[in-house]
Protein backbone atom coordinates (compact mmCIF):
# COMPACT_ATOMS: atom_id res chain seq x y z
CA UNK A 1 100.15 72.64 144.82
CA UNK A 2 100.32 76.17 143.61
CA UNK A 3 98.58 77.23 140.43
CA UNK A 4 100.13 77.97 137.39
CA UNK A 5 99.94 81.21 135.69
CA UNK A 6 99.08 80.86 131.64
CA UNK A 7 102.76 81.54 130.84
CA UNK A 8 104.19 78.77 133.49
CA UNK A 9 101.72 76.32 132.18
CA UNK A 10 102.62 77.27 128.63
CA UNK A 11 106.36 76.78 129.39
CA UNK A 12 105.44 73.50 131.47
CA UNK A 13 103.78 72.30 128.30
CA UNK A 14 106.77 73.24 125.71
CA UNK A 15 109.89 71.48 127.82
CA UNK A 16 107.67 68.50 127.98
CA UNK A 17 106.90 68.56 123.86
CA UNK A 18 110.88 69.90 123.58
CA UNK A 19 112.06 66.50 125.64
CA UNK A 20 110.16 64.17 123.10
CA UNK A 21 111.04 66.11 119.50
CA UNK A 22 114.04 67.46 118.08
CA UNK A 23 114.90 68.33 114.19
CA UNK A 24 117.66 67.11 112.48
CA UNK A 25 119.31 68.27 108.88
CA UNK A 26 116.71 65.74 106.80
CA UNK A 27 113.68 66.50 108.93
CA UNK A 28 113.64 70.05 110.79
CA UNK A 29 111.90 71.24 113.37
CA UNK A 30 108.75 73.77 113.03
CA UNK A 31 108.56 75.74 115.39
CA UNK A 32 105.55 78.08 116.10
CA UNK A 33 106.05 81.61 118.22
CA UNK A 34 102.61 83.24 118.88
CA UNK A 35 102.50 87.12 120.55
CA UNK A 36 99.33 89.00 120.69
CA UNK A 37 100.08 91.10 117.54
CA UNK A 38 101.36 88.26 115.42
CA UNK A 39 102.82 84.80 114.70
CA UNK A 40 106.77 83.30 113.98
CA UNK A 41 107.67 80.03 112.47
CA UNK A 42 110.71 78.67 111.95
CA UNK A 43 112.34 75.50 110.82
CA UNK A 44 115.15 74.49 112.84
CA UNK A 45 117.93 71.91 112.58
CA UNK A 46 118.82 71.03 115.90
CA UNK A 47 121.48 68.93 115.14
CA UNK A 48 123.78 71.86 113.98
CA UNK A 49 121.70 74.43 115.59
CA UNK A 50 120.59 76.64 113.15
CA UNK A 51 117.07 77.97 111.24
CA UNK A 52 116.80 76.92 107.88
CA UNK A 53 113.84 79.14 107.02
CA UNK A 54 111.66 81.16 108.61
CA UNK A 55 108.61 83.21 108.28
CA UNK A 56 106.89 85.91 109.94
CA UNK A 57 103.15 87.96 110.11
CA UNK A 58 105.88 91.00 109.09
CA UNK A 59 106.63 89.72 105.45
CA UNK A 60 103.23 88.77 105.20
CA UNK A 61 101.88 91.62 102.20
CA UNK A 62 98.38 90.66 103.00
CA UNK A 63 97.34 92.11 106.56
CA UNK A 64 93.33 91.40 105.45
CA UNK A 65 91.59 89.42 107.94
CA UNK A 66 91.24 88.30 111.57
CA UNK A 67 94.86 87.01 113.12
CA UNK A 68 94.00 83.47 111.87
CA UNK A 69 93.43 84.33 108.03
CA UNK A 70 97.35 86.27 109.11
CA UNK A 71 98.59 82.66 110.57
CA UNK A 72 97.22 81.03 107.27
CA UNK A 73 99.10 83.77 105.34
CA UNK A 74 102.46 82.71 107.41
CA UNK A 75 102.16 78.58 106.96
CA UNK A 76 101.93 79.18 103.10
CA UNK A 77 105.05 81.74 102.79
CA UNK A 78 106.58 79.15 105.57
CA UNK A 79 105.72 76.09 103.07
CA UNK A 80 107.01 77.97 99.94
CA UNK A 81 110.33 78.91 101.36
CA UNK A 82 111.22 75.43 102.48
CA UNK A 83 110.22 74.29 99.26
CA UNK A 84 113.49 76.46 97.38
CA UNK A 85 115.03 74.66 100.57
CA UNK A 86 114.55 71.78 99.85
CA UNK A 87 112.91 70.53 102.71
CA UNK A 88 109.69 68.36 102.47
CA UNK A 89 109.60 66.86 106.30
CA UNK A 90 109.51 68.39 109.17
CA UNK A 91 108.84 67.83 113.06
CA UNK A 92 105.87 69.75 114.54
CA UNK A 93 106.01 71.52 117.45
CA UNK A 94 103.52 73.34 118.71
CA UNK A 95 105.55 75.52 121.40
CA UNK A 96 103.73 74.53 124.58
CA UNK A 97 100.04 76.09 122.42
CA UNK A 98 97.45 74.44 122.18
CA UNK A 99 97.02 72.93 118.82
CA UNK A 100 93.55 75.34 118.02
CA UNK A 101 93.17 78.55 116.19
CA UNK A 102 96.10 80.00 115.15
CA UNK A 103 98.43 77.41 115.27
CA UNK A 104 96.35 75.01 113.64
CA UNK A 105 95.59 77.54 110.83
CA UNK A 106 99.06 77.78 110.45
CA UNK A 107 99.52 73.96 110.38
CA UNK A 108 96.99 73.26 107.66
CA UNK A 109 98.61 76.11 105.77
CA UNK A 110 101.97 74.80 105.66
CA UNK A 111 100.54 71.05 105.15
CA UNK A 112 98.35 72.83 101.85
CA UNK A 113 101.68 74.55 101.14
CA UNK A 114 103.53 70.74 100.59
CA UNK A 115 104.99 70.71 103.99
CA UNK A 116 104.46 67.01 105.53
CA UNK A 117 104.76 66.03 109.21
């Protein structure tokens, strides 16, 4: 068997999370986007097929800190909008990323923010 390169395995990873969660109008999914520069979450209905909120390390004000203080900054904007929402579930999913560092600081962010899943 060939190896993987890090973005085949990270793809390999996300259909297989993507085949086991979906969002739905009540309970969205949160979706996490990671670049080098920044991170992207979003809260999707997959149902209808459309975001409901999202946030980004753009409309963060704060640029202070290492890029996981900047994921931190995103989960709390991303909690706060989908509380004028109206949305207290969600679905987690992690985009094929490991759930460490970033992600996870932007996990417990959005959990401190009110967000449950």
């Amino acid at each position: 068997m060939a190896t993987l390169t890090v973005r085949e395995a990270r793809q390999r990873r996300h259909r297989r999370v993507r085949g086991k969660v979906a969002g739905t109008a009540d309970r969205p999914r949160l979706v996490v986007s990671r670049s080098n520069r920044g991170i992207v979450a979003q809260l999707v209905d997959d149902a209808n097929g459309r975001t409901v909120v999202s946030a980004s390390w753009l409309q963060v004000k704060s640029s202070k800190g290492n890029k996981t203080a900047q994921a931190a900054e995103v989960g709390k904007l991303l909690a706060d909008k989908a509380r004028q929402a109206d949305v207290k579930t969600a679905v987690f999913d992690r985009g094929g990323y490991l759930y460490h560092g970033r992600v996870k600081a932007l996990a417990d962010a959005a959990r401190e923010g009110g967000l449950k899943f």
